[in-house]
Protein backbone atom coordinates (compact mmCIF):
# COMPACT_ATOMS: atom_id res chain seq x y z
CA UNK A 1 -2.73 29.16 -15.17
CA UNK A 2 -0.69 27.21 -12.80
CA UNK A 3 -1.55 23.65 -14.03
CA UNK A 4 -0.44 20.25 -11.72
CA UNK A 5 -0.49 16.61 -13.22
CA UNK A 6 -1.25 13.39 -11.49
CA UNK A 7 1.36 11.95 -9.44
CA UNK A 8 3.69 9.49 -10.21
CA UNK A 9 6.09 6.99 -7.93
CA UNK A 10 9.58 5.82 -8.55
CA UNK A 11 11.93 4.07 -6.30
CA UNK A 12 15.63 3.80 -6.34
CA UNK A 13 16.50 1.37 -3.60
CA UNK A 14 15.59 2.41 -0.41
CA UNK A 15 14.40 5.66 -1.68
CA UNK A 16 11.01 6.19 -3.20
CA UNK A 17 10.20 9.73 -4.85
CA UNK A 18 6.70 10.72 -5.66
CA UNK A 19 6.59 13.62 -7.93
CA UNK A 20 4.07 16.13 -10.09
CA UNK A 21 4.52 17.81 -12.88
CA UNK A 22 3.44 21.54 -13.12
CA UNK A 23 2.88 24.06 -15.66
CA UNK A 24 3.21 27.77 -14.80
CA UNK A 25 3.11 30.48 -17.79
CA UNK A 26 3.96 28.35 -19.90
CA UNK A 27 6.81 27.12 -17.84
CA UNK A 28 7.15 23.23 -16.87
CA UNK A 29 8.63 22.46 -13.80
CA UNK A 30 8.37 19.01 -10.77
CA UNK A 31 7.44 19.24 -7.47
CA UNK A 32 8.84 16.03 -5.64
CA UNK A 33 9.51 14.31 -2.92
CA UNK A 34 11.58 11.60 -1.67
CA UNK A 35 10.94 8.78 0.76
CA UNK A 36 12.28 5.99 2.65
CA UNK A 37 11.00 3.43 0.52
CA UNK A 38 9.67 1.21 3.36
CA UNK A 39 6.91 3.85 3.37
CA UNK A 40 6.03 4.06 -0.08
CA UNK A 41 2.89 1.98 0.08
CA UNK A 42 1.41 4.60 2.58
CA UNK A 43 2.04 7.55 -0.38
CA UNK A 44 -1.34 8.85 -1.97
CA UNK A 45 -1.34 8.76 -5.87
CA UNK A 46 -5.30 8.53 -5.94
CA UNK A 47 -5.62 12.54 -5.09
CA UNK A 48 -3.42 15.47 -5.86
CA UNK A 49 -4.02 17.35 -2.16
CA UNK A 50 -0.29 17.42 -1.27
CA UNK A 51 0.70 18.95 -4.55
CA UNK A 52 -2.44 21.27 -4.07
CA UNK A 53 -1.53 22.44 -0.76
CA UNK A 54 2.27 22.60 -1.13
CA UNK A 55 2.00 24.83 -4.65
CA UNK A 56 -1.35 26.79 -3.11
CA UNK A 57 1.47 29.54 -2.41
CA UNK A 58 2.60 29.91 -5.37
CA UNK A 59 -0.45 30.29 -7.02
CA UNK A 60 -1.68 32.92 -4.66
CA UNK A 61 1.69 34.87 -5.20
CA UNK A 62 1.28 34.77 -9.49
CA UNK A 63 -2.76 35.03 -9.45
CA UNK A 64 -2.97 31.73 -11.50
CA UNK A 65 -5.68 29.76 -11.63
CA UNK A 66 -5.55 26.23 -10.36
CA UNK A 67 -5.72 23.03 -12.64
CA UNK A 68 -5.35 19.81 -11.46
CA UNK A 69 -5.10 17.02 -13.80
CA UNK A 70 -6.70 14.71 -11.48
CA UNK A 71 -8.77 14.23 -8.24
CA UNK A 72 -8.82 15.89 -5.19
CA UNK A 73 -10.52 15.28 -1.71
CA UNK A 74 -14.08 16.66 -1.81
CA UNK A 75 -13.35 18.08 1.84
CA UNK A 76 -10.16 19.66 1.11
CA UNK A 77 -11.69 21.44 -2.45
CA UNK A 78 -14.39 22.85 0.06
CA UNK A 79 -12.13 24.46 2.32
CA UNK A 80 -9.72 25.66 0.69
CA UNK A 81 -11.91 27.70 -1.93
CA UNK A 82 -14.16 28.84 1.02
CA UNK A 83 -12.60 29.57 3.47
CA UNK A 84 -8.56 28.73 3.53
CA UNK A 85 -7.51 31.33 -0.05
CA UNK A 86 -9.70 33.54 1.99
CA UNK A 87 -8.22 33.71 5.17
CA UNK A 88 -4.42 33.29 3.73
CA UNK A 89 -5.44 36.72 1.41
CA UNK A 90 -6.66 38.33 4.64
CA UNK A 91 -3.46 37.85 6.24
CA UNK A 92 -1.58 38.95 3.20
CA UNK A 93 -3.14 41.54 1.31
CA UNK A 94 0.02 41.29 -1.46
CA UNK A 95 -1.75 37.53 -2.16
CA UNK A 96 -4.28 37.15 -4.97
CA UNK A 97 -7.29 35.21 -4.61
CA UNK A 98 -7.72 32.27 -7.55
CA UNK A 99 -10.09 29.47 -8.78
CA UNK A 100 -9.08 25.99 -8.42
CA UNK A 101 -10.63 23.70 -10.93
CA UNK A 102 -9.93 19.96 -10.52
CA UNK A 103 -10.69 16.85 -12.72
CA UNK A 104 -13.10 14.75 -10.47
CA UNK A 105 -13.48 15.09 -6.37
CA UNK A 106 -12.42 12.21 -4.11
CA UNK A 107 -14.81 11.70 -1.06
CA UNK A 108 -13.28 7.76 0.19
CA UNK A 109 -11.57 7.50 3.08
CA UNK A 110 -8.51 6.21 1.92
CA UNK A 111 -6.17 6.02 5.32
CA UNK A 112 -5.57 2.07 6.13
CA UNK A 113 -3.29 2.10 9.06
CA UNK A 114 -5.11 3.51 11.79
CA UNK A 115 -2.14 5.74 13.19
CA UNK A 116 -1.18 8.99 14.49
CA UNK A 117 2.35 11.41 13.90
CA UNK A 118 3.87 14.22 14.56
CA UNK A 119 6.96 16.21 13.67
CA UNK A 120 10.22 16.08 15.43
CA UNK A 121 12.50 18.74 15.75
CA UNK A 122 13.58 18.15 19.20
CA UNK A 123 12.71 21.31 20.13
CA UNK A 124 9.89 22.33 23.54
CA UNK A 125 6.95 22.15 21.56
CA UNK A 126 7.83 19.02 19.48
CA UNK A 127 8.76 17.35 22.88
CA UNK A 128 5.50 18.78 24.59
CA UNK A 129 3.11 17.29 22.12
CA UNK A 130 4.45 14.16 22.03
CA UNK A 131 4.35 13.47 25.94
CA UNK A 132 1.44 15.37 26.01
CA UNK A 133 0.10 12.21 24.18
CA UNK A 134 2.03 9.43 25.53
CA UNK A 135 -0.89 8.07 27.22
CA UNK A 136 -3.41 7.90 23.89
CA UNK A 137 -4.26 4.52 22.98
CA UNK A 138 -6.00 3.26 19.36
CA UNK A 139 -5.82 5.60 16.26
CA UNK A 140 -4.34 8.47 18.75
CA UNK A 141 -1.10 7.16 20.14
CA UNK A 142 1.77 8.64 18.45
CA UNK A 143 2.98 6.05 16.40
CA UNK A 144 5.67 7.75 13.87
CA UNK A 145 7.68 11.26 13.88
CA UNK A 146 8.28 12.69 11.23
CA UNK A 147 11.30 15.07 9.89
CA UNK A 148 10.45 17.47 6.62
CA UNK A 149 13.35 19.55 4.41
CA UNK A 150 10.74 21.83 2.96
CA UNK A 151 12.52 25.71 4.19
CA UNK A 152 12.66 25.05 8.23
CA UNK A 153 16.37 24.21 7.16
CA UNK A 154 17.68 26.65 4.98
CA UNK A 155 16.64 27.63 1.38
CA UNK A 156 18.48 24.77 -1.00
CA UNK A 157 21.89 23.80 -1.61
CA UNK A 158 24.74 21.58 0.07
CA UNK A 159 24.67 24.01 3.16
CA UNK A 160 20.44 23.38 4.11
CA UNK A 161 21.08 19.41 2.98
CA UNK A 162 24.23 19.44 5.52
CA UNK A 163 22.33 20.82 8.23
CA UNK A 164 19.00 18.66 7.92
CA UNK A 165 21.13 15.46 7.40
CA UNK A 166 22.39 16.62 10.91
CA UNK A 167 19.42 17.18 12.81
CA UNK A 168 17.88 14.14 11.42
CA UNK A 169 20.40 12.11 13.07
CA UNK A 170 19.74 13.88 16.06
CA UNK A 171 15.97 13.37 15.72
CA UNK A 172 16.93 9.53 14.54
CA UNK A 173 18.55 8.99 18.10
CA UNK A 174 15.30 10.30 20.20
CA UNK A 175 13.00 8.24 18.11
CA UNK A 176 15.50 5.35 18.66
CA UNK A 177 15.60 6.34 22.62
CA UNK A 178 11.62 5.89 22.43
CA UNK A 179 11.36 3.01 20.76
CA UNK A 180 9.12 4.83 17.63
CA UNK A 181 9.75 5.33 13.49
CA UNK A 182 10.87 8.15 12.46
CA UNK A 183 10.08 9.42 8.68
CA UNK A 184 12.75 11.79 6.77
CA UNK A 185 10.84 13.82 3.79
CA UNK A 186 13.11 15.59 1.48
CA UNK A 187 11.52 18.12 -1.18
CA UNK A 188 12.58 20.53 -3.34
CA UNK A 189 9.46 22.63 -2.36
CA UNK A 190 11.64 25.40 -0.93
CA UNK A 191 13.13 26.18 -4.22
CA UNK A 192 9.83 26.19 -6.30
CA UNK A 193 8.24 28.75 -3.67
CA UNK A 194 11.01 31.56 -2.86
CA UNK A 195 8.89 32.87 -0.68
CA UNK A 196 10.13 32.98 3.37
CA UNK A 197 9.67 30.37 4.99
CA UNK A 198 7.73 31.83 8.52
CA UNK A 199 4.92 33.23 6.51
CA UNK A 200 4.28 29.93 4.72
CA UNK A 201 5.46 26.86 6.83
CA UNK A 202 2.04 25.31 7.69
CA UNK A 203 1.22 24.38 4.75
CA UNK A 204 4.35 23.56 3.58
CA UNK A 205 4.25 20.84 6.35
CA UNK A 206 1.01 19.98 5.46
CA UNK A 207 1.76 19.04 1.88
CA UNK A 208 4.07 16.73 3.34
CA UNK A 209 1.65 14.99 5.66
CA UNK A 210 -0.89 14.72 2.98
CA UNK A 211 1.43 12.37 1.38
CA UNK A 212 1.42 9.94 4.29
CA UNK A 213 -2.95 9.90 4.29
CA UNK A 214 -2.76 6.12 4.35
CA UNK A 215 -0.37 5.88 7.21
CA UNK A 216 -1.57 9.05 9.69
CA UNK A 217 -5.51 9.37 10.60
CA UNK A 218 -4.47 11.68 12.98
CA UNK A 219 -1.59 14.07 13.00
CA UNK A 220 -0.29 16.35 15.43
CA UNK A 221 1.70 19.83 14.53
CA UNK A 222 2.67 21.50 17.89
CA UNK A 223 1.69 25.11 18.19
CA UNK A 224 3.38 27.86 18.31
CA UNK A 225 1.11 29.81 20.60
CA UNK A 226 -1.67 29.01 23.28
CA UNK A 227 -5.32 29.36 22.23
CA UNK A 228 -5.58 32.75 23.45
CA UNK A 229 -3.31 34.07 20.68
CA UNK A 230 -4.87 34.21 17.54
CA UNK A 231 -3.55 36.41 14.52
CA UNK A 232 -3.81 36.68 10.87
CA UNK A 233 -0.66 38.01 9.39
CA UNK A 234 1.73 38.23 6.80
CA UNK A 235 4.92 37.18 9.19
CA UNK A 236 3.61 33.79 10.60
CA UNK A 237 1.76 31.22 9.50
CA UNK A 238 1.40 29.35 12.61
CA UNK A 239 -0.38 32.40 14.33
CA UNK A 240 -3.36 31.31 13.03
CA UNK A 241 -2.88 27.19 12.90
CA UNK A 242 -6.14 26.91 14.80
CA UNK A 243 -7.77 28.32 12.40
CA UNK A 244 -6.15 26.42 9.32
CA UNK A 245 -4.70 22.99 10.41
CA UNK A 246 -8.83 21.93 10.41
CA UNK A 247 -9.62 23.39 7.23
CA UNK A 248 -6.85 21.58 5.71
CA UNK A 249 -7.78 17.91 6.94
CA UNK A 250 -9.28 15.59 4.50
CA UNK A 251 -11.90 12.41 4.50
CA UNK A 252 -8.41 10.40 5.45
CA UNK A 253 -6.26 12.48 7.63
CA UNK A 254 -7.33 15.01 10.88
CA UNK A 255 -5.21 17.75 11.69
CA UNK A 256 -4.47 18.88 15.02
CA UNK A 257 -3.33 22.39 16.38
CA UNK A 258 -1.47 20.05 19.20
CA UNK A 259 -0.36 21.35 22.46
CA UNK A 260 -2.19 24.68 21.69
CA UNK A 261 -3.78 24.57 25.64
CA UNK A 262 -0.12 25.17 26.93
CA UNK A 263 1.99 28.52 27.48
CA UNK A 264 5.20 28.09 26.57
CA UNK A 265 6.18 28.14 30.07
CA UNK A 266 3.73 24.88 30.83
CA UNK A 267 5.13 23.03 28.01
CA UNK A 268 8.85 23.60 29.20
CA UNK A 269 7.79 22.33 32.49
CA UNK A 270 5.70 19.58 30.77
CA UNK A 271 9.15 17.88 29.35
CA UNK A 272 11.16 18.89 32.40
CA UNK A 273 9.68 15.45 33.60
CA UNK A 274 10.52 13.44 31.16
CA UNK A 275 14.23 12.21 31.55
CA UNK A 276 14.51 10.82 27.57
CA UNK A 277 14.90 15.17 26.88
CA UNK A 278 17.55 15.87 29.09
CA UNK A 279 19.92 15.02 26.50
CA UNK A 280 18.15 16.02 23.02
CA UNK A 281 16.63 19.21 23.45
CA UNK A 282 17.62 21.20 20.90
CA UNK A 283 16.20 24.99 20.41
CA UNK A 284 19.19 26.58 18.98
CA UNK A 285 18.33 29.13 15.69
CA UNK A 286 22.38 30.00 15.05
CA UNK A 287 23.17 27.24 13.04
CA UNK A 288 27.06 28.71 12.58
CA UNK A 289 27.27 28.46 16.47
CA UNK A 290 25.69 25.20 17.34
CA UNK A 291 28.50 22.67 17.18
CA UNK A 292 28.02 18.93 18.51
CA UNK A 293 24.67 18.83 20.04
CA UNK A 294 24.89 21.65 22.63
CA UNK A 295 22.90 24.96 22.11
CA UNK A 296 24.30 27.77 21.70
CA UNK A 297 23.31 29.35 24.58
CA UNK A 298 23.45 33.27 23.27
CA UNK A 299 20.61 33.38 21.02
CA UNK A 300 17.24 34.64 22.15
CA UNK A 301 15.79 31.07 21.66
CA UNK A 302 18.69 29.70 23.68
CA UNK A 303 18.53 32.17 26.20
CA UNK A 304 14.33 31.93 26.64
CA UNK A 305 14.61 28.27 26.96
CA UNK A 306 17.66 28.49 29.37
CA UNK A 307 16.05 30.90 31.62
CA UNK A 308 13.00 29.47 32.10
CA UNK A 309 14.33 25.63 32.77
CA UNK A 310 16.38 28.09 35.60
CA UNK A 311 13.45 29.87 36.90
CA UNK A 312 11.59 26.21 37.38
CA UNK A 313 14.78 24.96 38.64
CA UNK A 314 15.27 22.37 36.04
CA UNK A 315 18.31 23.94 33.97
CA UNK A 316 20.94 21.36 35.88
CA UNK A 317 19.28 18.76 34.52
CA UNK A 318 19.97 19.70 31.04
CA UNK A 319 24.00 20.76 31.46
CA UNK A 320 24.80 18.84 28.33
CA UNK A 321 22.72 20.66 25.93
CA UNK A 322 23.57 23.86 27.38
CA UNK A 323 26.45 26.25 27.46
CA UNK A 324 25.52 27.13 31.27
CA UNK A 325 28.79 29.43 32.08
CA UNK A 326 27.42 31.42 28.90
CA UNK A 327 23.87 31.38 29.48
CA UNK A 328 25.00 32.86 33.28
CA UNK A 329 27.07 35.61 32.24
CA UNK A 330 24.06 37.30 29.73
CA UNK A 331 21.08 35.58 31.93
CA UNK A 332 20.34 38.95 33.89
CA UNK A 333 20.60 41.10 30.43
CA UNK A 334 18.40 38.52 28.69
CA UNK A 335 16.02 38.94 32.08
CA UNK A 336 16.08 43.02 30.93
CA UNK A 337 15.08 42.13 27.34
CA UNK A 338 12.25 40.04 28.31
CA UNK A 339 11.12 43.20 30.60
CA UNK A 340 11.11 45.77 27.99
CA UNK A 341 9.37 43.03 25.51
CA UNK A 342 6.35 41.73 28.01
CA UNK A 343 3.21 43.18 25.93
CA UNK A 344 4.85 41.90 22.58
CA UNK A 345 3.63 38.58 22.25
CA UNK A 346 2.17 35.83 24.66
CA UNK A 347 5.58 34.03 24.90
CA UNK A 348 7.24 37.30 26.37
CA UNK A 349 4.05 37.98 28.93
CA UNK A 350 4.34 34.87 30.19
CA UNK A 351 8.12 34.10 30.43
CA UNK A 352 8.14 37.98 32.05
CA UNK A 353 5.08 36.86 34.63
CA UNK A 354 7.42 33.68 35.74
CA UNK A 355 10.46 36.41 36.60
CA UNK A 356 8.05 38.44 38.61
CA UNK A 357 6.74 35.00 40.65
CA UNK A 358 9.94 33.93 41.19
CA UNK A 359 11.32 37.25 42.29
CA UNK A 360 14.19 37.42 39.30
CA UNK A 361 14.26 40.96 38.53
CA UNK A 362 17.54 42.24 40.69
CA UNK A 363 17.92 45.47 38.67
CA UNK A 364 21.72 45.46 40.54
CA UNK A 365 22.42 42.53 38.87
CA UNK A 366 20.75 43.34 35.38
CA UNK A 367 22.80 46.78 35.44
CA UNK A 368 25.77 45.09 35.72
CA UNK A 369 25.00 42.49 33.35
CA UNK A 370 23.88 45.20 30.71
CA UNK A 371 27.33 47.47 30.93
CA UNK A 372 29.32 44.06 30.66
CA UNK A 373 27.37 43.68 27.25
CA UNK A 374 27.57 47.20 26.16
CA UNK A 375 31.68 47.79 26.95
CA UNK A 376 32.09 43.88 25.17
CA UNK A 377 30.75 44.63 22.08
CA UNK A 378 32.74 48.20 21.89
């Protein structure tokens, strides 16, 4: 029996941590988070749905039974025993399905603020959903970004605290740029689960926003994928967002599968436009080789991104993010990878459509490029 208690708040200063104990086998252990304390009004003690979600995991990965010590939004219950365990067993047949059995169900409305949010890693999708907005008005203009430690960087310890400390500045100067809030969550929800961090981000994320139900009526997570890709698997949760971000919205708070009518291509374009990126983008995934705000460069996310700002002849415009003189020397090897790799996944058909368009495939050139490679790394 994996057994959660009700909530409690407790602020030191200008942080605020809301916490929840858990039992599991016997074992007591706290799930927290902590808060800019300007915020701590907007934090939901009335219903246990972010501990729910966050430690829903876990649960599934031991085969315990769910107890909460307290209520729970009637809407949220209802999904997640019909349809979300379901669909998150389906995807990962090692997951066992389990009964959640709360104290009382919670169908008020409890959001106050009228507001939307969204993450903000700085990255093309988290730029593409927010100009993708900019124009809302009323409870749908993007009021806040937010910026979660929950696995996206690293697993615990000085080394993932370094790093997220880091970006958040980053993030902290775009929000600035924009004139908007920015929200940093910290969590030790990384370390409770110890399971990866791909094949159970969204609702790690989720747990987080559920905190904020107050604040956020509407919240947008960018996609990963266009609405034409749809999977259920054990790798990545955000394959099948679409499906789950809905089920996992409450009386108080919508979620939203945002940007999810773009290609990755589109949504590079999209925040070509928009001059406040030019200096923030950041898509880098070697964390040992991105130094001082500029992207790598070598990596496959850095080299995607790279080439197709080139191909839509935007790259220029981004020189100070970018390594260029490193991106040119492997760009025509990176074009051969993206070849080979065209039927596995949407992001490669597309980016590999955009070469053929723009007539990018010199085979001289990728020869070359690929025996430069090959007699470098003997």
């Amino acid at each position: 029996m994996l057994s959660i208690e009700k909530p409690k708040l407790e602020t030191f200063g200008r942080q605020t941590k809301i916490s929840a104990k858990f039992t599991i086998n016997d074992k007591e252990n706290e799930l927290y988070f902590e808060v800019p304390s300007d915020y701590k009004d907007f934090l939901v003690t009335e219903n246990l749905d972010a501990f729910l979600v966050g430690l829903l995991f876990l649960a599934l990965k031991t085969g315990n039974d769910i107890k909460l010590n307290g209520p729970v939004s009637a809407r949220l219950y209802y999904s997640i025993r019909h349809y979300v365990i379901p669909a998150l067993c389906m995807a990962n047949p090692k997951l066992k399905p389990v009964d959640i059995n709360p104290q009382g169900l919670n169908e008020k409305d409890l959001n106050v603020a009228a507001t939307s949010g969204t993450g903000l890693s700085c990255g093309v999708d988290s730029f593409a959903t927010y100009f993708d907005h900019i124009d809302e008005s009323g409870s749908f203009k993007i009021e806040y970004f937010a910026f979660f430690n929950v696995g996206s960087h690293g697993a615990g310890g000085e080394e993932t605290k370094k790093l997220f400390e880091s970006r958040f500045e980053k993030a902290k100067k775009f929000a600035n740029t924009v004139n908007k809030n920015i929200i940093q969550v910290d969590s030790n929800l990384h370390e409770i689960l110890d399971m990866k961090f791909q094949s159970t981000n969204t609702l790690r994320n989720v747990s987080c926003i559920l905190l904020f139900q107050k604040l956020f009526k509407h919240y947008y997570i960018a996609s990963k994928n266009r609405f034409d890709y749809f999977e259920l698997n054990d790798y990545d949760t955000q394959d099948y967002d679409a499906l789950v971000l809905n089920l996992l919205s409450t009386e108080s708070t919508n979620l939203y599968s945002a940007v999810a009518q773009l290609s990755r291509v589109e949504r590079t374009n999209l925040i070509s436009n928009f001059p406040e990126t030019y200096d923030f983008l950041d898509v880098c995934t070697s964390s040992k080789k991105y130094k001082a705000g500029v992207n790598c460069s070598q990596c496959n996310k850095c080299l995607r991104t790279a080439l197709t700002l080139d191909l839509l002849g935007k790259l220029p415009l981004y020189k100070d993010v970018f390594h260029i003189e490193k991106y040119e020397r492997l760009k025509h090897n990176y074009i051969w990878h993206v070849i080979t790799n065209k039927n596995k996944d949407q992001i490669h058909r597309n980016l590999y459509r955009l070469i053929k368009n723009k007539k990018a495939m010199d085979y001289t050139k990728i020869a070359i490029s690929r025996a430069k490679v090959k007699l470098k790394g003997r």
